[in-house]
Protein backbone atom coordinates (compact mmCIF):
# COMPACT_ATOMS: atom_id res chain seq x y z
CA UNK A 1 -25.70 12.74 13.51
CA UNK A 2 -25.44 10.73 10.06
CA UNK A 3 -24.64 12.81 7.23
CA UNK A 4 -24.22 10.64 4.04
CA UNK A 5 -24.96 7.09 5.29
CA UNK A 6 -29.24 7.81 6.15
CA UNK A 7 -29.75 9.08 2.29
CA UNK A 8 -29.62 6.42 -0.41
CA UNK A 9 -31.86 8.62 -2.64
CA UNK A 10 -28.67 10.67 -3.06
CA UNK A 11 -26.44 7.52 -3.25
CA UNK A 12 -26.63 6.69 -6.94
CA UNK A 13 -26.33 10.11 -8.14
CA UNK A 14 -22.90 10.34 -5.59
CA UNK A 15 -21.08 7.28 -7.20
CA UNK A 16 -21.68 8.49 -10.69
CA UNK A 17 -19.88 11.78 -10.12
CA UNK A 18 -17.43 9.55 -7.77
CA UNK A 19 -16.68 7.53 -10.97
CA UNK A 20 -16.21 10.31 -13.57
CA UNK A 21 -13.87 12.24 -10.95
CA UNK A 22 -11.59 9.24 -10.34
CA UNK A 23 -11.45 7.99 -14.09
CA UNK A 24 -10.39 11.55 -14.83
CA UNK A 25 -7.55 11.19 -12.50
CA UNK A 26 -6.86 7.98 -13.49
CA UNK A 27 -6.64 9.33 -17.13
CA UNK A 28 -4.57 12.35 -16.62
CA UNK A 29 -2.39 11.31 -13.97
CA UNK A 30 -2.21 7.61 -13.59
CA UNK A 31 0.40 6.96 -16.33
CA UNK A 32 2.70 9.52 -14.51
CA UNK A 33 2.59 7.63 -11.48
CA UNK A 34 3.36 4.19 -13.23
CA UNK A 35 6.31 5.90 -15.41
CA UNK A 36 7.92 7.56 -12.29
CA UNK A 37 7.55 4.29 -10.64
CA UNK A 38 9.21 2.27 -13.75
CA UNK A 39 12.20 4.67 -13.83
CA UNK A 40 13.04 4.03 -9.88
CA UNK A 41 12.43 0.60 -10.55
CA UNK A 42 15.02 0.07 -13.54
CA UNK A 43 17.61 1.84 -11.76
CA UNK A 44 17.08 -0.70 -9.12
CA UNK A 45 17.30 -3.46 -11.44
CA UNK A 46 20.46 -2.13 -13.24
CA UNK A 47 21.91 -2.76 -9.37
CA UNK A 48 21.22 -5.81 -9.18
CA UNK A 49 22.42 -6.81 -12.43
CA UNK A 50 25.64 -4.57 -11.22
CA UNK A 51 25.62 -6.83 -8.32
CA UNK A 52 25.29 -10.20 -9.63
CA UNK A 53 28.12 -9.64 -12.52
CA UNK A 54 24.72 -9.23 -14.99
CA UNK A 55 23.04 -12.68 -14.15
CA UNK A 56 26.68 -14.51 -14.00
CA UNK A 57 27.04 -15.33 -10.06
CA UNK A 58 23.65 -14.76 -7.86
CA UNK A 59 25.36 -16.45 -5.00
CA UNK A 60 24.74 -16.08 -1.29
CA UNK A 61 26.47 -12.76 -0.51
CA UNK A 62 24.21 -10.95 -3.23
CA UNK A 63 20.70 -12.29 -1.90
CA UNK A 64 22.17 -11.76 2.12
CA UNK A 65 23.45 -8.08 1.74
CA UNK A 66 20.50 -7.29 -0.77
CA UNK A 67 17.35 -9.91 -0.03
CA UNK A 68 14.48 -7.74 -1.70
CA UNK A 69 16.77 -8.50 -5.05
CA UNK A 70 14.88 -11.75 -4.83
CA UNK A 71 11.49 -9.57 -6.78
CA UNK A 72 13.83 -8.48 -9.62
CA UNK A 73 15.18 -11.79 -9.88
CA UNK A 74 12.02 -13.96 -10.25
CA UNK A 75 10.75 -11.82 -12.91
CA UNK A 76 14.41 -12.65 -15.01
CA UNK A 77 13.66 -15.97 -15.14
CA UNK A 78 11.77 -17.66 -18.21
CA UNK A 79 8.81 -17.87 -17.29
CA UNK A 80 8.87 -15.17 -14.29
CA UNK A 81 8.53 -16.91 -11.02
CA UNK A 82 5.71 -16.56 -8.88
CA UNK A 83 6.60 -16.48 -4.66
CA UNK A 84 5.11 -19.60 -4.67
CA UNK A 85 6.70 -20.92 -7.54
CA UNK A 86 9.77 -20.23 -6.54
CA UNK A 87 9.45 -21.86 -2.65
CA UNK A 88 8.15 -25.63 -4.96
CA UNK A 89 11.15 -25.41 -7.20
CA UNK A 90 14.09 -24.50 -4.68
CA UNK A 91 12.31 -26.39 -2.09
CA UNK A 92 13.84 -23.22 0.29
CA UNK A 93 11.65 -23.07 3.69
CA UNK A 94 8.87 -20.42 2.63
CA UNK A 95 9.42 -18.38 5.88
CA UNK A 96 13.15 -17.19 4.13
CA UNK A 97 11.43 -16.38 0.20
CA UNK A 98 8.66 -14.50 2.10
CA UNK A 99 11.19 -12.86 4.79
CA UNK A 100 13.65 -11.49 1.34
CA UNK A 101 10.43 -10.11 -0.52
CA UNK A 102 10.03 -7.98 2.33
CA UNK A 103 13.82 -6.66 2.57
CA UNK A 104 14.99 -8.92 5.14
CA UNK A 105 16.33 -12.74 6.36
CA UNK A 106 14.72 -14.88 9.17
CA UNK A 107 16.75 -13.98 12.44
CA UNK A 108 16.34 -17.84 13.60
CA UNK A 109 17.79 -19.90 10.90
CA UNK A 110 20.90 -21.08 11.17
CA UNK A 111 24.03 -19.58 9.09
CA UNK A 112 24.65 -22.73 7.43
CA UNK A 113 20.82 -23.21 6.49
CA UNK A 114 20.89 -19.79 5.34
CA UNK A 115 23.59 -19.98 2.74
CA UNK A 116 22.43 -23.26 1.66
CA UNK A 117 19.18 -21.93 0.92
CA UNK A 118 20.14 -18.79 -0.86
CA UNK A 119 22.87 -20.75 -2.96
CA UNK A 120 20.21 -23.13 -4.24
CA UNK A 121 17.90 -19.68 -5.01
CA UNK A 122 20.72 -18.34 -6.94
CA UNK A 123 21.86 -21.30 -8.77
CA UNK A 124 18.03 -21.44 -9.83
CA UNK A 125 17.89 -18.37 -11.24
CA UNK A 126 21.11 -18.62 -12.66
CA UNK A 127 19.73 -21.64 -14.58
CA UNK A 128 16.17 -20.08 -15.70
CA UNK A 129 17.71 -16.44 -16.47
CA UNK A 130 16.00 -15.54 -19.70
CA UNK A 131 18.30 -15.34 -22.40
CA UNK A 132 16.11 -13.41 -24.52
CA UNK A 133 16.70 -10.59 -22.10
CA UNK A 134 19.92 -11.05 -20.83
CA UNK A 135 21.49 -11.65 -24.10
CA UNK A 136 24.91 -11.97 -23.36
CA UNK A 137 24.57 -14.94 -21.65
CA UNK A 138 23.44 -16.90 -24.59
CA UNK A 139 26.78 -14.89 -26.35
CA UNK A 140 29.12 -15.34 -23.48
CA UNK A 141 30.31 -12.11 -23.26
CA UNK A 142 29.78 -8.64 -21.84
CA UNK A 143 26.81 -6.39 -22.42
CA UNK A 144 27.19 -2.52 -23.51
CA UNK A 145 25.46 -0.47 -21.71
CA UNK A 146 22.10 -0.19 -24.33
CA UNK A 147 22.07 -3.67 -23.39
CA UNK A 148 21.97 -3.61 -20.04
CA UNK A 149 19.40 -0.51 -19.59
CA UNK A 150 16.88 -1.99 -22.10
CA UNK A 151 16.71 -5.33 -20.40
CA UNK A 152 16.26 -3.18 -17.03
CA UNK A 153 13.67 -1.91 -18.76
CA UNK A 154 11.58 -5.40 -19.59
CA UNK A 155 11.85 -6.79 -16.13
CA UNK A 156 10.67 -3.37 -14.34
CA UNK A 157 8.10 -3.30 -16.74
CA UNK A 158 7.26 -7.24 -15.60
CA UNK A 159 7.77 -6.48 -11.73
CA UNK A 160 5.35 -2.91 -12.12
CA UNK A 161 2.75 -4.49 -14.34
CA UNK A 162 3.04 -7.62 -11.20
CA UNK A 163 1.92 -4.64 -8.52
CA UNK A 164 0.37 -2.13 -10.56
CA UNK A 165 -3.01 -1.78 -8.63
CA UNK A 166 -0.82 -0.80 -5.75
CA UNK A 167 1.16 1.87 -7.56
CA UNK A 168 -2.04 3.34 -8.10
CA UNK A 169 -3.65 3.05 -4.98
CA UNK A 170 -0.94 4.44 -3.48
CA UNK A 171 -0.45 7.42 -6.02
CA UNK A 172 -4.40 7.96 -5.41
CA UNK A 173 -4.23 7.82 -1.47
CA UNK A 174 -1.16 10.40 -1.44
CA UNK A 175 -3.10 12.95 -3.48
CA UNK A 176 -6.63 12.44 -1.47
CA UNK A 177 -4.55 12.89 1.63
CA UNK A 178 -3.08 16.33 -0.02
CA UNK A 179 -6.66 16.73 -0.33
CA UNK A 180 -7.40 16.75 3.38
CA UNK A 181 -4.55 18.92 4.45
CA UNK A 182 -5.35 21.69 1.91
CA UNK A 183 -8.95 21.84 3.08
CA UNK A 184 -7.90 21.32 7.02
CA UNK A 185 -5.13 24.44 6.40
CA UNK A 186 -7.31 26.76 4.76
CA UNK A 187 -9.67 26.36 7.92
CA UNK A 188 -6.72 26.88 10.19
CA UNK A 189 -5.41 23.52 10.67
CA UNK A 190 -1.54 22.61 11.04
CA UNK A 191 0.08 19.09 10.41
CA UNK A 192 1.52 17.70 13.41
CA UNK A 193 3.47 14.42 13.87
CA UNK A 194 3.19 12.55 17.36
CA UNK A 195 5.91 13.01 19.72
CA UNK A 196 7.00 9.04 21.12
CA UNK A 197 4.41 7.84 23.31
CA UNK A 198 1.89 10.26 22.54
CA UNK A 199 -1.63 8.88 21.93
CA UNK A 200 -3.91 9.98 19.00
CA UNK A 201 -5.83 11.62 21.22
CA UNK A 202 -3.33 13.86 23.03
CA UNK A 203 -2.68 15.58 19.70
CA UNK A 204 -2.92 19.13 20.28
CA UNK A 205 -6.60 20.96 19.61
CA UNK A 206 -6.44 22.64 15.59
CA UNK A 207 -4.38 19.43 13.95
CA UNK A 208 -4.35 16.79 12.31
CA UNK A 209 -2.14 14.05 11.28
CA UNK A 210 -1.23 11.48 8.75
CA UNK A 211 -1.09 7.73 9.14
CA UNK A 212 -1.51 7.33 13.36
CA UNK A 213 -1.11 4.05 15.51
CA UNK A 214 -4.94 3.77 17.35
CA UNK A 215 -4.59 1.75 20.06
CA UNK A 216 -7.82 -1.21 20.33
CA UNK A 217 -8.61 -3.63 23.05
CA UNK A 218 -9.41 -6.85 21.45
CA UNK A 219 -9.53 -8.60 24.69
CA UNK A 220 -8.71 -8.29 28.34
CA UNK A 221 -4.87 -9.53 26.96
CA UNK A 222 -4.67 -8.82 23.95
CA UNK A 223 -4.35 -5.27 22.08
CA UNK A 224 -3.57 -4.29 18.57
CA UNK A 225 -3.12 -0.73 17.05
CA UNK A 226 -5.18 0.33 14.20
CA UNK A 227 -3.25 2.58 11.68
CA UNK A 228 -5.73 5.17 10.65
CA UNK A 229 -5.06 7.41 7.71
CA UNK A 230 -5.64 10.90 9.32
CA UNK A 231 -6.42 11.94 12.80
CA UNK A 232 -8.22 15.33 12.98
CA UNK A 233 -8.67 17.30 16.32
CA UNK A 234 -10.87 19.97 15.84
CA UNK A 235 -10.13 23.10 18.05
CA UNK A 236 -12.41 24.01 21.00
CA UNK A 237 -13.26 20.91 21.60
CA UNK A 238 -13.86 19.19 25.09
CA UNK A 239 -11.32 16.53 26.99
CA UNK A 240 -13.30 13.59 26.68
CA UNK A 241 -14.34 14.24 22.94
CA UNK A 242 -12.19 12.12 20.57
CA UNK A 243 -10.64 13.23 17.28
CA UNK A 244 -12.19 12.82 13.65
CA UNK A 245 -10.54 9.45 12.69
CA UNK A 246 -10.41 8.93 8.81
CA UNK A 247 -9.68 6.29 6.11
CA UNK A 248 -8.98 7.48 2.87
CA UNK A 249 -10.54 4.57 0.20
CA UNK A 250 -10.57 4.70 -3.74
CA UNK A 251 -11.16 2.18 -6.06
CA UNK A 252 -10.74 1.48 -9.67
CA UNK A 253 -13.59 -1.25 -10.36
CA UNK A 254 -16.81 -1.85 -8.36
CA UNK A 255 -15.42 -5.88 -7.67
CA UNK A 256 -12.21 -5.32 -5.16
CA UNK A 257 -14.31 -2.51 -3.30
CA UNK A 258 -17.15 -5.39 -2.24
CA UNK A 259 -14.41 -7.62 -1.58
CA UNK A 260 -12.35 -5.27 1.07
CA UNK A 261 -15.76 -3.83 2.59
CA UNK A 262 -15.29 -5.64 5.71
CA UNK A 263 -11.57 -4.38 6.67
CA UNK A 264 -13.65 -0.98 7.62
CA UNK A 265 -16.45 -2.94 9.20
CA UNK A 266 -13.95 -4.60 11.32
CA UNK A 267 -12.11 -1.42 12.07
CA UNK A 268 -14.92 0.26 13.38
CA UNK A 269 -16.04 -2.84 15.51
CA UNK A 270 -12.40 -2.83 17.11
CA UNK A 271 -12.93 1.03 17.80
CA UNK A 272 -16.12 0.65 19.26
CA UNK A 273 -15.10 -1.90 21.67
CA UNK A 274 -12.49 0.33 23.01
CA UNK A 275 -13.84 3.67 22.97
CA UNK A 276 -17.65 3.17 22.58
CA UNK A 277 -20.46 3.37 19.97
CA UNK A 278 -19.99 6.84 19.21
CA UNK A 279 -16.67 6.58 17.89
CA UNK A 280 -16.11 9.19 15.09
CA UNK A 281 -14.62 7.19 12.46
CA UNK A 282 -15.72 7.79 8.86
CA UNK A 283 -14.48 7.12 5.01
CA UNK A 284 -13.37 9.40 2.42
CA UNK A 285 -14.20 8.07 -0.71
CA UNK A 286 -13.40 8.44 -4.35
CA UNK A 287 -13.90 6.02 -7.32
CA UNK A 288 -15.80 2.81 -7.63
CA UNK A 289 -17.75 2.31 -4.58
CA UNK A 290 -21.62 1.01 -5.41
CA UNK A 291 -24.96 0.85 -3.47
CA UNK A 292 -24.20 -2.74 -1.91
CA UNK A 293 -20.75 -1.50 -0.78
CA UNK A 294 -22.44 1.75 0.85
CA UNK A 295 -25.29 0.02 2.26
CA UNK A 296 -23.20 -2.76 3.82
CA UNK A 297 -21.07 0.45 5.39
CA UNK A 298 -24.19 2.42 6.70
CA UNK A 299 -25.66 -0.62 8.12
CA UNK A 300 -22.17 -1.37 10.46
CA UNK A 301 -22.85 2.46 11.32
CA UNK A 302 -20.27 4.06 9.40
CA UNK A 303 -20.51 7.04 7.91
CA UNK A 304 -18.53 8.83 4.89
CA UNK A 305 -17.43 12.21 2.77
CA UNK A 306 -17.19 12.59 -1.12
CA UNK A 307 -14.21 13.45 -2.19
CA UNK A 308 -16.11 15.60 -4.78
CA UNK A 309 -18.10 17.10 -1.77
CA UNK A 310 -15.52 17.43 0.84
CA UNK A 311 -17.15 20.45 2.35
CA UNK A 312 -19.09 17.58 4.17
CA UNK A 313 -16.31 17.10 6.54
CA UNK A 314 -17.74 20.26 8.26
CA UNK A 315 -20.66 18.83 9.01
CA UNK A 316 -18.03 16.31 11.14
CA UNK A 317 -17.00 18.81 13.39
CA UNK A 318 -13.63 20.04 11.96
């Protein structure tokens, strides 16, 4: 049974009140969420000025104990690097810049290729450090420690204002999943993890559960798992009925909502195949999401819950 997806005459009147009740979050607690962010970040930059004698030697050792340094140090460079940038100039194989942005080194490449690599990335950097910043280097002497924290400061500010749609998505998702678990406790609920090897839908009847492996049979060889933002098993219910599966979604602007519309689509398709059409997968929105996004959603069969009317998840089952 569709509850939100078969009536569009209560669509528009929906995404207005979605709107106003994410801008008001955005307003009040949006900032927060960037400063907290900021302060972790500068203390991480003060380490790896700590670790690279303030800009003076970003050799090897430095980038292979600590390769997710590599984000601070593009954005100390005049201009800031870009990933892509930075793979033209050093002419480094891509596979290692992309590998360090994510915390770690290729496991293939060769020692001797490796510290090759990372001693023409630091000798780049050394060259391009901005001396507007870092002005000691310029001086040739040693910062205080004013000096040090406030350029901290500048490149945090460059590498948060570089990802700051994520800091907020991710600040948003946390507090719509708080969302779920206060409304799933009050009705009984309790937050479970999964024991190794247990499937999603072996969770015990009366929980629910936070960012779950799905499994999905793309082909006769080939499988992938589907992480699903919360896995609700209502209690009561029978063996062969599968859990509530939900993906918490907010957006800031009406653009990047129409642009990521089909990553549920394709979800849902991949569920389907595996566990059949009546799959119980569904959205919970807040923010920016319009008519087109909605209708392309109901018309792939998916259904969805307000986050300003989350009594609808009721009418779901749990």
């Amino acid at each position: 049974m569709a509850v939100n997806r078969d009536k569009p005459d209560f669509w528009k009147a929906d995404i207005q009140r979605s709107v106003d009740m994410f801008n008001q979050w955005f307003m009040e607690f949006a900032p927060e969420a960037y400063r907290s962010t900021r302060l972790k970040t500068t203390k991480d930059v003060e380490d790896t000025l700590a670790c690279t004698s303030n800009l003076r030697d970003v050799g090897p050792q430095v980038l292979r104990s600590n390769p997710r340094s590599i984000s601070t140090l593009r954005m100390s460079t005049i201009p800031p690097i870009a990933v892509d940038r930075l793979i033209g100039l050093s002419g480094v194989p891509r596979n290692l810049v992309k590998s360090m942005e994510k915390g770690k080194l290729p496991q293939r490449m060769p020692h001797a290729d490796m510290e090759q690599h990372l001693a023409t990335i630091g000798a780049l950097v050394e060259k391009m450090a901005d001396p507007d910043i870092f002005v000691w280097l310029r001086r040739g002497d040693e910062p205080d420690e004013a000096e040090i924290y406030r350029a901290a400061t500048i490149v945090a500010d460059r590498l948060c204002g570089s990802v700051a749609d994520p800091i907020i998505r991710n600040a948003q998702e946390s507090r719509q999943l708080a969302e779920i678990a206060a409304w799933l406790e009050t009705r009984g609920y309790r937050e479970v993890t999964p024991e190794n090897g247990q499937r999603f839908d072996e969770l015990p009847d009366g929980s629910y559960s936070f960012h779950v492996n799905v499994p999905a049979q793309l082909t006769e060889e080939r499988s992938v798992n589907i992480t699903v933002d919360a896995v609700v098993t209502p209690g009561g219910r029978a063996p062969s009925d599968l859990p509530l599966l939900i993906e918490a979604k907010s957006a800031g602007d009406f653009t990047n909502v129409n642009k990521r519309r089909k990553e549920e689509a394709t979800k849902m398709s991949q569920l389907r195949n595996t566990y059949g059409p009546g799959v119980p997968y569904i959205l919970f929105l807040c923010g920016y999401f319009d008519t087109g996004y909605l209708g392309y959603e109901a018309a792939e069969g998916i259904d969805w819950v307000w986050e300003h009317r989350i009594d609808d998840l009721a009418n779901f089952g749990v």
